[in-house]
Protein backbone atom coordinates (compact mmCIF):
# COMPACT_ATOMS: atom_id res chain seq x y z
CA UNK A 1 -6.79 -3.84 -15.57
CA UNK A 2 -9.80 -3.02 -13.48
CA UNK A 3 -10.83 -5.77 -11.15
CA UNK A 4 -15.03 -6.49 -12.15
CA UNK A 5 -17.26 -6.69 -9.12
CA UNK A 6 -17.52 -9.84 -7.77
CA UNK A 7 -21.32 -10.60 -7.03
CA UNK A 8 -22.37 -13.83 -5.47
CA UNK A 9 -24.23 -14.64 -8.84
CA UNK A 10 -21.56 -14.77 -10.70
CA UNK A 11 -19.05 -16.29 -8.62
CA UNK A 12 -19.40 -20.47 -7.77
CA UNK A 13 -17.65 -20.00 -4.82
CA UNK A 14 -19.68 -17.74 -3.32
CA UNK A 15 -22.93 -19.59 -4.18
CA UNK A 16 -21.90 -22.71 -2.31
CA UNK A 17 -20.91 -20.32 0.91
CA UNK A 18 -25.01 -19.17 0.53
CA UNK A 19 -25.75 -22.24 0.12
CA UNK A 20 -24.34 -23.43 2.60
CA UNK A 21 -24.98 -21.00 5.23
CA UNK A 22 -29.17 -22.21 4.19
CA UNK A 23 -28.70 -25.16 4.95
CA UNK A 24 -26.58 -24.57 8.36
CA UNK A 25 -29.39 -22.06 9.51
CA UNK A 26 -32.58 -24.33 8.31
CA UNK A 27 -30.87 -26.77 10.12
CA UNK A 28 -30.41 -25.22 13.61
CA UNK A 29 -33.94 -23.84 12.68
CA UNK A 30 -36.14 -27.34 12.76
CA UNK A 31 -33.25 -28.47 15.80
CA UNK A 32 -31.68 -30.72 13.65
CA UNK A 33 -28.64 -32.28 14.40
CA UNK A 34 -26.07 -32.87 11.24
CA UNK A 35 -26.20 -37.13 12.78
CA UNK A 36 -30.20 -36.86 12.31
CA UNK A 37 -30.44 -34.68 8.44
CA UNK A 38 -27.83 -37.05 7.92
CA UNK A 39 -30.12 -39.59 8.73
CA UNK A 40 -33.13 -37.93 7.15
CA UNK A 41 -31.73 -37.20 4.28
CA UNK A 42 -29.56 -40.46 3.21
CA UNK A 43 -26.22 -38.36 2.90
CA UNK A 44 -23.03 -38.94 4.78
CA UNK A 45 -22.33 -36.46 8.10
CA UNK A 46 -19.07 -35.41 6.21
CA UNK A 47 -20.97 -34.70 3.18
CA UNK A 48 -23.22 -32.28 4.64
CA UNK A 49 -20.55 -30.57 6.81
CA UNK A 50 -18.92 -29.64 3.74
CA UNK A 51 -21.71 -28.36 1.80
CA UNK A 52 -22.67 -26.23 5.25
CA UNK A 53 -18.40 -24.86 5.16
CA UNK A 54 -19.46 -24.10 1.72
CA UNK A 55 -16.96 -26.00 0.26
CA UNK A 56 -19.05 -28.34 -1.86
CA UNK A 57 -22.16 -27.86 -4.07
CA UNK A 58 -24.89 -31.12 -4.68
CA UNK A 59 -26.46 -31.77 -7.32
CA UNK A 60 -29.58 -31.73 -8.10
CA UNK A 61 -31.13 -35.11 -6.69
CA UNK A 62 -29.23 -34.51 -3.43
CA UNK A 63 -30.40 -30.48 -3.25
CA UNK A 64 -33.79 -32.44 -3.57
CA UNK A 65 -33.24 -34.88 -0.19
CA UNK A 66 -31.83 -31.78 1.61
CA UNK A 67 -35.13 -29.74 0.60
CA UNK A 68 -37.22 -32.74 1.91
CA UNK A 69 -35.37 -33.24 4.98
CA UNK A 70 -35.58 -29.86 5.75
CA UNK A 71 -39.65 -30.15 4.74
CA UNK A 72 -38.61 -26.80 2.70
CA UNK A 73 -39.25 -26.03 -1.41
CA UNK A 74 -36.58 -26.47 -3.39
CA UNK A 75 -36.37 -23.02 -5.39
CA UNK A 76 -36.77 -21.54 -1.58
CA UNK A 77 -33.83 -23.64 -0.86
CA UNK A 78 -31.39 -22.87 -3.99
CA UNK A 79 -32.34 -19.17 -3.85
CA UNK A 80 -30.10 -16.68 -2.85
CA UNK A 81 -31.83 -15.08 -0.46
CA UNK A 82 -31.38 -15.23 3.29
CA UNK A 83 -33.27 -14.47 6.47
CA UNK A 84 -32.70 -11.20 7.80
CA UNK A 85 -30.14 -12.31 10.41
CA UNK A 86 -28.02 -13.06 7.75
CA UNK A 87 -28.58 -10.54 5.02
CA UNK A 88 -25.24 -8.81 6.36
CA UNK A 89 -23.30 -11.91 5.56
CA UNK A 90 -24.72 -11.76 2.02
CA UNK A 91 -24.15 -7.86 1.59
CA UNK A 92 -20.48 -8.66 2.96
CA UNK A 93 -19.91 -11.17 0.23
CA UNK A 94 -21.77 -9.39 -2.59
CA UNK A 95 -20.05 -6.33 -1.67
CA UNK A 96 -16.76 -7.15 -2.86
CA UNK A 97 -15.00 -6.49 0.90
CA UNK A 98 -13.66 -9.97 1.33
CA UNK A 99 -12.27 -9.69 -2.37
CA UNK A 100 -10.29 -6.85 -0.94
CA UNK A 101 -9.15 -8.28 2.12
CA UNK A 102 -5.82 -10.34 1.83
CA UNK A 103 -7.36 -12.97 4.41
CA UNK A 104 -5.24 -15.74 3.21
CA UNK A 105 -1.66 -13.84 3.53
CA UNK A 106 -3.10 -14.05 7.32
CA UNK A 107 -3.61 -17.33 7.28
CA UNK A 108 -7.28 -17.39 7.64
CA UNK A 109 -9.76 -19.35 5.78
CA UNK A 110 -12.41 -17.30 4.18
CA UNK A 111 -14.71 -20.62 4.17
CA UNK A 112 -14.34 -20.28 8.57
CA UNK A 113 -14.69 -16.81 8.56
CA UNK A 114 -17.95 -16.89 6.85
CA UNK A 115 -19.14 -19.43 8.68
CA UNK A 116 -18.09 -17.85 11.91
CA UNK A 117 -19.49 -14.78 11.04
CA UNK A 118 -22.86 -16.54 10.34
CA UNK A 119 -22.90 -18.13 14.45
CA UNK A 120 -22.68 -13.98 15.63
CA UNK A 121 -24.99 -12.27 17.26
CA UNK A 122 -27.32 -9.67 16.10
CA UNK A 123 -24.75 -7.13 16.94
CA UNK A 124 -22.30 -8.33 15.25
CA UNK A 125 -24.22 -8.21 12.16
CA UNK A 126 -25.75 -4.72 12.77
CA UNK A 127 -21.52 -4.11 12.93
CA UNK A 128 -20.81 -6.14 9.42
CA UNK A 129 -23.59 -3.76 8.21
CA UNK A 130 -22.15 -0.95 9.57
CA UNK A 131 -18.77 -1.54 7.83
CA UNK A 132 -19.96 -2.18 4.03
CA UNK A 133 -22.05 1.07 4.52
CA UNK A 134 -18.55 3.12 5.62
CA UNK A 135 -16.99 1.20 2.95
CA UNK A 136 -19.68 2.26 0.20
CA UNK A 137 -20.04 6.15 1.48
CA UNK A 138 -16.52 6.58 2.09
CA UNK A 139 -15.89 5.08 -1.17
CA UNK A 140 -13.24 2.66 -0.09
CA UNK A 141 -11.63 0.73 -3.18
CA UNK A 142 -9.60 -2.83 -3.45
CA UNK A 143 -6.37 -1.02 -3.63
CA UNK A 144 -7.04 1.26 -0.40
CA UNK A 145 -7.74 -1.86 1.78
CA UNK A 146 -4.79 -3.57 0.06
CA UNK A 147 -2.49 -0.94 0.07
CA UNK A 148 -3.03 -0.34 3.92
CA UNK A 149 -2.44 -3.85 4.60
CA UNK A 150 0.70 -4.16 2.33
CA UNK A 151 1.78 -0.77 4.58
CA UNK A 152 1.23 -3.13 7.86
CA UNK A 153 3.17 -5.86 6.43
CA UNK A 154 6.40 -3.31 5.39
CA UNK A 155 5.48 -1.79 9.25
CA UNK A 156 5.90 -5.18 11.18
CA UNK A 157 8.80 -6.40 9.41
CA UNK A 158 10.59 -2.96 10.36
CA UNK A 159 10.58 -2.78 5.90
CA UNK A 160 14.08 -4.85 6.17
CA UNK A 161 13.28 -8.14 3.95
CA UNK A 162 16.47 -11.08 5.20
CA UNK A 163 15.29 -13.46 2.27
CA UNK A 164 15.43 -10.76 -0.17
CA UNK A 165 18.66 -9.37 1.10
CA UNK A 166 20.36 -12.46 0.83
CA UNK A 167 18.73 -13.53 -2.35
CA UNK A 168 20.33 -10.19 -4.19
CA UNK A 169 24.11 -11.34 -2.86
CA UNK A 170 23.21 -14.79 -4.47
CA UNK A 171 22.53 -13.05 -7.48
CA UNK A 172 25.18 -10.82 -7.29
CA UNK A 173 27.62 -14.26 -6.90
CA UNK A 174 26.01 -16.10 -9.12
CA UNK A 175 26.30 -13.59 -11.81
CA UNK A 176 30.38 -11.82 -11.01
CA UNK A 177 28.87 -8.38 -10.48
CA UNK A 178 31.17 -6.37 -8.31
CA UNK A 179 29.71 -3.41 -6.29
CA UNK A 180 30.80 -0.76 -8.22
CA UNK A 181 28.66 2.58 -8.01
CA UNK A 182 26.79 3.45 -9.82
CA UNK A 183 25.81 0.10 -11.15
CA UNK A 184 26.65 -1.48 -14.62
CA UNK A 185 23.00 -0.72 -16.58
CA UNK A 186 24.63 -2.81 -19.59
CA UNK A 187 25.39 -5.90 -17.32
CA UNK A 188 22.13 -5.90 -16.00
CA UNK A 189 20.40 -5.73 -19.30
CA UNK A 190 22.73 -7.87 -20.53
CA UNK A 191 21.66 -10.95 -17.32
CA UNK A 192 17.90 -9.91 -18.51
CA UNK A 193 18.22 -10.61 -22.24
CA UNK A 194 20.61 -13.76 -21.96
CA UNK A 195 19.79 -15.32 -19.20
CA UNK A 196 16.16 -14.77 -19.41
CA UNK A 197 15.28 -14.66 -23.06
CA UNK A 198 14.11 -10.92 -22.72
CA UNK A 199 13.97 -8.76 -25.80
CA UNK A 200 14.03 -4.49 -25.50
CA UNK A 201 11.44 -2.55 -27.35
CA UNK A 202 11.33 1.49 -27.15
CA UNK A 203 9.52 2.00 -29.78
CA UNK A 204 5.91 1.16 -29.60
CA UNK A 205 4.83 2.99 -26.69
CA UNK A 206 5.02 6.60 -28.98
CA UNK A 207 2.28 4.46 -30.89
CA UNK A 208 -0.32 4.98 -28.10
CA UNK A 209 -1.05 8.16 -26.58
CA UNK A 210 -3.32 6.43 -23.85
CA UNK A 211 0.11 4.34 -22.49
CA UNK A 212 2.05 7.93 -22.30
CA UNK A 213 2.00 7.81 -18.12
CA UNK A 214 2.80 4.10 -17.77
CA UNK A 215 6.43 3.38 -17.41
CA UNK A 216 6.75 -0.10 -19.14
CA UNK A 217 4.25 -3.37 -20.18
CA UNK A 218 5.71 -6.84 -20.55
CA UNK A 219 4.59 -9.09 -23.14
CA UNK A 220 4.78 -12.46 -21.25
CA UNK A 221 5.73 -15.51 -23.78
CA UNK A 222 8.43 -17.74 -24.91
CA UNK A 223 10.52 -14.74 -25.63
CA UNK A 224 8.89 -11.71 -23.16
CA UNK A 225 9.21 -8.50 -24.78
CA UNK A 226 9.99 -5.23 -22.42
CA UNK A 227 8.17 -2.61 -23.81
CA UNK A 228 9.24 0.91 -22.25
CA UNK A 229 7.97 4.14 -22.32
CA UNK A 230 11.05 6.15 -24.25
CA UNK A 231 10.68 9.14 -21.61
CA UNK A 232 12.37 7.50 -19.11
CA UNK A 233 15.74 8.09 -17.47
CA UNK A 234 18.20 5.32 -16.63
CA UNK A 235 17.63 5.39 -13.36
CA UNK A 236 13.85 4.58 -14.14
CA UNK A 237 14.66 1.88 -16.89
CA UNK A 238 17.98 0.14 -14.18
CA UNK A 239 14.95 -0.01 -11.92
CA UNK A 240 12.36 -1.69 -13.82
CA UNK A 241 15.05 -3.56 -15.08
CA UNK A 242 16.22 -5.32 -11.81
CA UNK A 243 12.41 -5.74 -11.11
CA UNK A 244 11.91 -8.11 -13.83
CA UNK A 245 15.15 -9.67 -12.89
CA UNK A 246 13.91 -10.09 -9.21
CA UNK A 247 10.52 -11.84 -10.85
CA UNK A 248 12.60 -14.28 -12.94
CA UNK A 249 14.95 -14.83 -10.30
CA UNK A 250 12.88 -15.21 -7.21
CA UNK A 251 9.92 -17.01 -9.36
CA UNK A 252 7.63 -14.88 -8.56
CA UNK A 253 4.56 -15.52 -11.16
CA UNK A 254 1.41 -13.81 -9.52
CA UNK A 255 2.54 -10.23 -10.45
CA UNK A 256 1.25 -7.80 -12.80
CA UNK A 257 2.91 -7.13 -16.47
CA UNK A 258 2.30 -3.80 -15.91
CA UNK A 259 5.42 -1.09 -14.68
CA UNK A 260 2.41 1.36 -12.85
CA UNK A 261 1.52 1.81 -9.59
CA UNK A 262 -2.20 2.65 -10.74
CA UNK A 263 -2.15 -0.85 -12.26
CA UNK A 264 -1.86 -2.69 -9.45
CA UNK A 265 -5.15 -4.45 -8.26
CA UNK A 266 -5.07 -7.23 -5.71
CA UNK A 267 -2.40 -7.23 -2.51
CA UNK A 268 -0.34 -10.49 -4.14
CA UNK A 269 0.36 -7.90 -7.22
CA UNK A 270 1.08 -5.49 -4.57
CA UNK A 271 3.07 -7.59 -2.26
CA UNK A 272 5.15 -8.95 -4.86
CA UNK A 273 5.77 -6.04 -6.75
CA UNK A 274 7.05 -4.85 -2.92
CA UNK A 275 9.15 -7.80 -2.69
CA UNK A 276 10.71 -6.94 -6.53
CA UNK A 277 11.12 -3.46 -6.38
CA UNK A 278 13.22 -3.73 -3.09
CA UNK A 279 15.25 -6.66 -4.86
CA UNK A 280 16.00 -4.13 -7.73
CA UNK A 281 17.18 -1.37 -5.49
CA UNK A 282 18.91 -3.46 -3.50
CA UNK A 283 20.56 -4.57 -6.57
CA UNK A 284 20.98 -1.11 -7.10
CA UNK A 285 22.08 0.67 -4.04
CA UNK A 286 24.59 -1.88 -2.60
CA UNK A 287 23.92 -2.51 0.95
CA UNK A 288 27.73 -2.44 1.70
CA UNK A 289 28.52 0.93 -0.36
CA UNK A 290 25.28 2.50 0.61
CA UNK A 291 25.74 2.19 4.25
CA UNK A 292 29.17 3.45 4.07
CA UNK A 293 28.19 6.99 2.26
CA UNK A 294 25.46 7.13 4.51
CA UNK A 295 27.88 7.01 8.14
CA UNK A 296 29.63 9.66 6.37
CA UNK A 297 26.58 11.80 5.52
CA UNK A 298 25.57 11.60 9.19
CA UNK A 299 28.66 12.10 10.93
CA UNK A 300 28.69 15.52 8.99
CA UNK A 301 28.74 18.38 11.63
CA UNK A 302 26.86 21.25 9.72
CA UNK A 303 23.73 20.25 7.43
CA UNK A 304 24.23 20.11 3.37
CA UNK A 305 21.65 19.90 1.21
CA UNK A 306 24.35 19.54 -1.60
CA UNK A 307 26.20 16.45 0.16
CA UNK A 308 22.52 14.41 0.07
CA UNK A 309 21.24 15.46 -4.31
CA UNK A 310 25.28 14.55 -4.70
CA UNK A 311 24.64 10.98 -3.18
CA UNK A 312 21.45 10.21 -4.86
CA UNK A 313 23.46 11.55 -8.45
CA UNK A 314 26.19 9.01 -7.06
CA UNK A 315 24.00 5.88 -7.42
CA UNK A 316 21.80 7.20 -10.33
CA UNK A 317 18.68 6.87 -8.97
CA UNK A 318 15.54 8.96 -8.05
CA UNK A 319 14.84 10.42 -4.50
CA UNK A 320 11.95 8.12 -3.58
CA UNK A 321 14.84 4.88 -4.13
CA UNK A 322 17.15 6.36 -2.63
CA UNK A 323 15.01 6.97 0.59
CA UNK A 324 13.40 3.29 0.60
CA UNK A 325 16.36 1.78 0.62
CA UNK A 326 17.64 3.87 3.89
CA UNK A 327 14.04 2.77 5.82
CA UNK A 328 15.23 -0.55 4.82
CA UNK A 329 18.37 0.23 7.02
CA UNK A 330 17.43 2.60 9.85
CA UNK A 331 16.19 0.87 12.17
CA UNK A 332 19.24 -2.06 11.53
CA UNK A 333 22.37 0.34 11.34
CA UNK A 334 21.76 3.21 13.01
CA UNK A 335 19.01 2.08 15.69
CA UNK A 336 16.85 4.81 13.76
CA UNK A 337 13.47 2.66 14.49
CA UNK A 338 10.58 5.27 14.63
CA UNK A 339 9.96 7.09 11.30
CA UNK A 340 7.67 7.98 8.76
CA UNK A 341 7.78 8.01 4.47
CA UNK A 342 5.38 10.38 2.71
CA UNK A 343 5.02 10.46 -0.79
CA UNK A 344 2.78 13.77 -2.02
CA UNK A 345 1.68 14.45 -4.97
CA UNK A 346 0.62 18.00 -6.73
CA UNK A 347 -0.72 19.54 -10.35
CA UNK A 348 0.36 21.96 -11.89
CA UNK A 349 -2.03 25.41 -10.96
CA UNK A 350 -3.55 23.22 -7.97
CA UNK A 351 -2.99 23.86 -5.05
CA UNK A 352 -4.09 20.34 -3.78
CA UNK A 353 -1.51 17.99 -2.09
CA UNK A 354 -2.40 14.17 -2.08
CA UNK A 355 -0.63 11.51 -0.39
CA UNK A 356 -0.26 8.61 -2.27
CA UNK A 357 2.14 6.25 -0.20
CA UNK A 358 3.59 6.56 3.22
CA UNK A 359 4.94 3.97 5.51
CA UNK A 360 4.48 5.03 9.74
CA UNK A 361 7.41 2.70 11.91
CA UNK A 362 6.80 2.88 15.72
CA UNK A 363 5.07 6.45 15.98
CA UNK A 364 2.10 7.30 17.38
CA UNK A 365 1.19 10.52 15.00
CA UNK A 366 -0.51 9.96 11.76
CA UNK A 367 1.49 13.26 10.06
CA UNK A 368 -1.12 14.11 7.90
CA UNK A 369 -3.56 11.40 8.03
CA UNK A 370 -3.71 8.96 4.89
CA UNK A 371 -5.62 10.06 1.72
CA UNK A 372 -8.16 12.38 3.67
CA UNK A 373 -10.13 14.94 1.97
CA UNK A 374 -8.71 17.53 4.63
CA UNK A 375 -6.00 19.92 3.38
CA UNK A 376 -2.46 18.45 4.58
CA UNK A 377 -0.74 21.33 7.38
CA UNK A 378 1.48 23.48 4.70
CA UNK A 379 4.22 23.82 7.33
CA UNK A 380 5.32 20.25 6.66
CA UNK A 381 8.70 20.28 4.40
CA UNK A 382 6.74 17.62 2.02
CA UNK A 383 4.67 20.79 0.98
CA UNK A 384 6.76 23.13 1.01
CA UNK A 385 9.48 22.22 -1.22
CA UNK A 386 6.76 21.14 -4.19
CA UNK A 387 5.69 24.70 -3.85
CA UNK A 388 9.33 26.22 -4.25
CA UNK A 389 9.91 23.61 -7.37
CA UNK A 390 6.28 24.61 -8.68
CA UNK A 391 7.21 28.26 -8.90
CA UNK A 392 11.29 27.77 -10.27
CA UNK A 393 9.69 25.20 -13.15
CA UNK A 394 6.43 26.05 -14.10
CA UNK A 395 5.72 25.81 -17.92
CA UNK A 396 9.14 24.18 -18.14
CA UNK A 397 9.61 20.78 -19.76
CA UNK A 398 10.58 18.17 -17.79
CA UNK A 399 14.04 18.24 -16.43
CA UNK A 400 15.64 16.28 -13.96
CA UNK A 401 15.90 19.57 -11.27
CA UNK A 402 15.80 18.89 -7.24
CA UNK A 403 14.57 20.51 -5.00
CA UNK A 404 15.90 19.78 -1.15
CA UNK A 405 14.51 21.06 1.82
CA UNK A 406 14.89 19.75 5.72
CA UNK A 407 12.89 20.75 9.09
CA UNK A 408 13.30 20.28 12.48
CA UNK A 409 9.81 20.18 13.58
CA UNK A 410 7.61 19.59 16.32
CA UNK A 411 4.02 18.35 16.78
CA UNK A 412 1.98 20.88 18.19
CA UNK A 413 -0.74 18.07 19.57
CA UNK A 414 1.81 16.04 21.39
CA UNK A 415 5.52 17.60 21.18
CA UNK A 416 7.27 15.06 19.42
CA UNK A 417 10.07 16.28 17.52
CA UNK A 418 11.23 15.22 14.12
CA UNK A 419 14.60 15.93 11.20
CA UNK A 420 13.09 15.12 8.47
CA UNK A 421 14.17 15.58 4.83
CA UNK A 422 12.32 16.17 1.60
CA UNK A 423 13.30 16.34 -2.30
CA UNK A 424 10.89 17.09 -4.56
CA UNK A 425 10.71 16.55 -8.91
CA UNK A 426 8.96 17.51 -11.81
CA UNK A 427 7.10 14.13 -13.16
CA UNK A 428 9.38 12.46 -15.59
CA UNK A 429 6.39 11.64 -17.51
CA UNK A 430 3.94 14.55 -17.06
CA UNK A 431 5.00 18.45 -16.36
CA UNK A 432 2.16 19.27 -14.88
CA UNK A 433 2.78 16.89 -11.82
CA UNK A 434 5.08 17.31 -9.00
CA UNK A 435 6.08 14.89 -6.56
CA UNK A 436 7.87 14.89 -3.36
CA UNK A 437 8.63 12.35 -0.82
CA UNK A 438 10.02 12.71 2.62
CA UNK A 439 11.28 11.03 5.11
CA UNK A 440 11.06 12.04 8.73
CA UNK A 441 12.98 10.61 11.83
CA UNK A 442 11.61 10.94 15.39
CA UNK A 443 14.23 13.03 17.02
CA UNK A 444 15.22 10.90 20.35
CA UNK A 445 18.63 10.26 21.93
CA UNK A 446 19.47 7.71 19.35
CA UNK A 447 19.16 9.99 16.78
CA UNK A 448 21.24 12.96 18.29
CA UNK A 449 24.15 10.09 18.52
CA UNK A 450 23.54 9.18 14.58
CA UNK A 451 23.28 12.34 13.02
CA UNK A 452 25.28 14.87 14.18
CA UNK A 453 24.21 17.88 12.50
CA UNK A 454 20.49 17.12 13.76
CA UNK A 455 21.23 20.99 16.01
CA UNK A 456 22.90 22.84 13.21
CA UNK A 457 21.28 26.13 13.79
CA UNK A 458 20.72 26.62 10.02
CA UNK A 459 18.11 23.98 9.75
CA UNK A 460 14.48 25.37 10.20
CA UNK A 461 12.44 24.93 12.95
CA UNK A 462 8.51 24.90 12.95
CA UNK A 463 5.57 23.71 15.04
CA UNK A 464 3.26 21.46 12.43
CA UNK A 465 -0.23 19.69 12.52
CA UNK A 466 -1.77 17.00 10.80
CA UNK A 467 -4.23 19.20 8.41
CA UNK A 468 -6.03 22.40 8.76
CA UNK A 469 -9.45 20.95 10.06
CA UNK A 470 -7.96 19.25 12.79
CA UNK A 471 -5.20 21.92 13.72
CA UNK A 472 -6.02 24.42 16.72
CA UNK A 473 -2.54 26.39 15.87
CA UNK A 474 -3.66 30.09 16.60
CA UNK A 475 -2.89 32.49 13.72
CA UNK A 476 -1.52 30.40 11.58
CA UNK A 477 -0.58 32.40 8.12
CA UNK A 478 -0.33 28.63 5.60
CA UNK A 479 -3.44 27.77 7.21
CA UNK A 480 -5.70 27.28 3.73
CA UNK A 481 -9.41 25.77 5.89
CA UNK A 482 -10.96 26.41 9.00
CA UNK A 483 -10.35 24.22 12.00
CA UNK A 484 -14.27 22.82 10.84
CA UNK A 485 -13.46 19.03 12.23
CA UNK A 486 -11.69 20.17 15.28
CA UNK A 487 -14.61 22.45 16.39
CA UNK A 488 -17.17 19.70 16.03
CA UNK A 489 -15.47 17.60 18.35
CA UNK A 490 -15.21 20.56 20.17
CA UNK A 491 -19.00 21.03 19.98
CA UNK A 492 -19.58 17.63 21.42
CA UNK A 493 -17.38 17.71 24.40
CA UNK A 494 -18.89 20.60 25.20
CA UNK A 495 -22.26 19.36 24.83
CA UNK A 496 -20.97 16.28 26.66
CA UNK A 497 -19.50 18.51 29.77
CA UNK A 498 -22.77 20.48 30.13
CA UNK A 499 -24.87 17.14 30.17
CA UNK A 500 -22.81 15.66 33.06
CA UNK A 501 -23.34 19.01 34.62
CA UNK A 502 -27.11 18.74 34.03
């Protein structure tokens, strides 16, 4: 479903905020106290503060005393234009920004903000203005600004979620399952059908050719119906499965009905579909097994790429699970608190990379930068191992084939050091597209205590960048752009230097 864009005709709420602001500013115009319109005007003091909070809307007769108190026409008064000091408030509302912004997940009322906004200064506005027109020519959408703040919300609570934690060992209590690996798919489906009324259908999606990249709808109802897309693995249907078990279960009801991260439009969808994918994995990937395999995976004294694809077989799942749910332990366990997760994406006979999800704990590098139109540094593991899977599959059908790579790498703008492991895969539900995702620890002290084969000679060492434009590595044979970006900031130091000179 694609969000429509909100405009303030068509949305009440937004007419009583111009409306209000109108009044407010006519107000402060003619030096009128709210005690004295009040007075002027025959309405109550708490009447017209709400109507200038936009909260409330008069009627007709009352829009009429207003326009007389004011000594201003009424259609002047009920338009929707303002004066030029606050046209950036309108173009903020009409543009759809605030719509994107999850202002009330930060406890702040978007009633005060506008109202706030309309007491700034001139420069302030010019800066309001400023920020629709990056938003409009950089073409920043709902999901980007929700996305990044759904990434800030993973980022300050270290990705670790207590409540939801101890809300799967309810579950698992409340329901006898035992933490057997992998997990019991039938006993799952078996809690979702039962205990929730669901009912299975595999059948209908080959109906539709435009539902052949979505993984699963729900029909919501008396009896919900799980309609999934027939190309999927287990570990893809356990997972969707547990999610609508965490939905039931944790009463979650503002989510979407649709199993796709392209269909996911406004950050409560997001943040809840957060909140019941890392229920289902942890329902999944028992916390108490999981962190067990994993001590003995690091205390390994020679690297293995075989050890790591035979753990993520183990619990039946795909790469990108099995590496979410060790962020959600890192920094807990092993004192592993700096980190980043890339998820890249590539097409067949492209040689594009695009990152489409990544999570950044406690580092100061943005590896890569986050959905740029630069070309990602093709030193970094994430790249290289989708090129290695591109060549060994291509024209294949889709199979279930790994490919693992690790790095020991170092920044070349600022020296920090990271291990960081990638696996790559063909797309269950399109050949053509590859996806890897990686996950990268900031080698440090703590680290070289955790894992001990961080120094095994046999891992590969190599000095990265963020992306070609920005990267001043000399000769570098992967590099696919010019260093275009870096050499215009170059420009304007120098320009800068010779001016101070001057």
């Amino acid at each position: 479903m694609i969000t429509k864009k909100t405009t303030v005709k068509n949305n009440g709420n937004y007419i009583k905020l111009i409306f209000g602001l109108k009044v407010k500013q006519l107000r402060q115009e003619k030096h009128l106290s709210l005690i004295e319109l009040a007075r002027k005007s025959s309405l109550s003091i708490s009447y017209l503060n709400e109507i200038e909070k936009g909260k409330k809307y008069p009627k007709a007769e009352k829009i009429v005393l207003i326009a007389n108190a004011l000594d201003v026409n009424y259609n002047d008064l009920i338009s929707l234009k303002l004066s030029k000091n606050l046209t950036p408030i309108a173009e903020l509302i009409d543009s759809n920004i605030l719509e994107m912004l999850p202002l009330d997940h930060y406890g702040i009322d978007l009633n005060k903000f506008i109202s706030l906004m309309s007491d700034a200064s001139y420069q302030l506005s010019a800066l309001v203005t400023t920020v629709i027109e990056m938003a409009r020519n950089t073409e920043l959408s709902q999901n980007n600004f929700s996305r990044t703040a759904l990434r800030i919300f993973k980022e300050i609570n270290e990705n670790y979620l207590d409540d939801t934690e101890l809300a799967v060992e309810k579950f698992m209590n409340e329901f006898h399952l035992t933490d057997q690996v992998p997990v019991n798919s039938e006993q799952l489906s078996r809690i979702l059908f039962q205990q929730y009324n669901y009912k299975l259908d595999e059948s209908r999606f080959a109906d539709f050719d435009e539902l052949k990249q979505l993984r699963g709808v729900v029909k919501s109802g008396k009896q919900p119906v799980l309609f999934l897309n027939p190309q999927l693995n287990n570990a893809h249907k356990l997972f969707i499965i547990g999610k609508e078990l965490a939905y039931n279960y944790l009463n979650i009801s503002k989510r979407s009905y649709i199993h796709s991260s392209l269909k996911l439009d406004t950050f409560d969808h997001l943040l809840n579909n957060y909140i019941a994918s890392y229920f289902s994995a942890a329902l999944i990937l028992n916390k108490h097994c999981f962190v067990e395999d994993m001590n003995i995976f690091f205390s390994q004294k020679k690297w293995d790429d075989h050890s790591l694809i035979n753990l993520i077989a183990k619990y039946d799942v795909t790469p990108e699970m099995f590496f979410q749910r060790l962020t959600n332990f890192a920094g807990r366990e092993w004192g592993l608190k700096k980190y980043f997760f890339f998820r890249f994406n590539t097409h067949a006979g492209s040689d594009r990379y695009e990152l489409s999800k990544e999570v950044r704990l406690n580092i100061k590098q943005f590896p890569g930068g986050y959905q740029t139109d630069e070309h990602y540094c093709r030193r970094w593991v994430s790249i290289a191992v989708l090129k290695k899977l591109k060549e060994e599959v291509d024209g294949l059908t889709v199979n279930r084939k790994m490919k693992l790579g690790i790095i020991h790498s170092r920044f070349h703008e600022t020296n920090d050091e990271y291990i960081s492991f990638s696996v790559a895969q063909q797309n269950i539900l399109n050949p053509n597209t590859f996806t890897s995702v990686t996950l990268g620890f900031y080698l440090d002290e703590q680290l070289k205590k955790t894992i001990k084969f961080w120094n095994d000679p046999a891992i590969p060492f190599r000095i990265v960048n963020d992306t070609c434009e920005m990267c001043s590595i000399p000769d570098c044979k992967e590099r696919i752009s010019e260093p275009l970006s870096l050499e215009k900031i170059h420009k304007s130091r120098d320009i800068e230097t010779a001016i101070n000179k001057l």
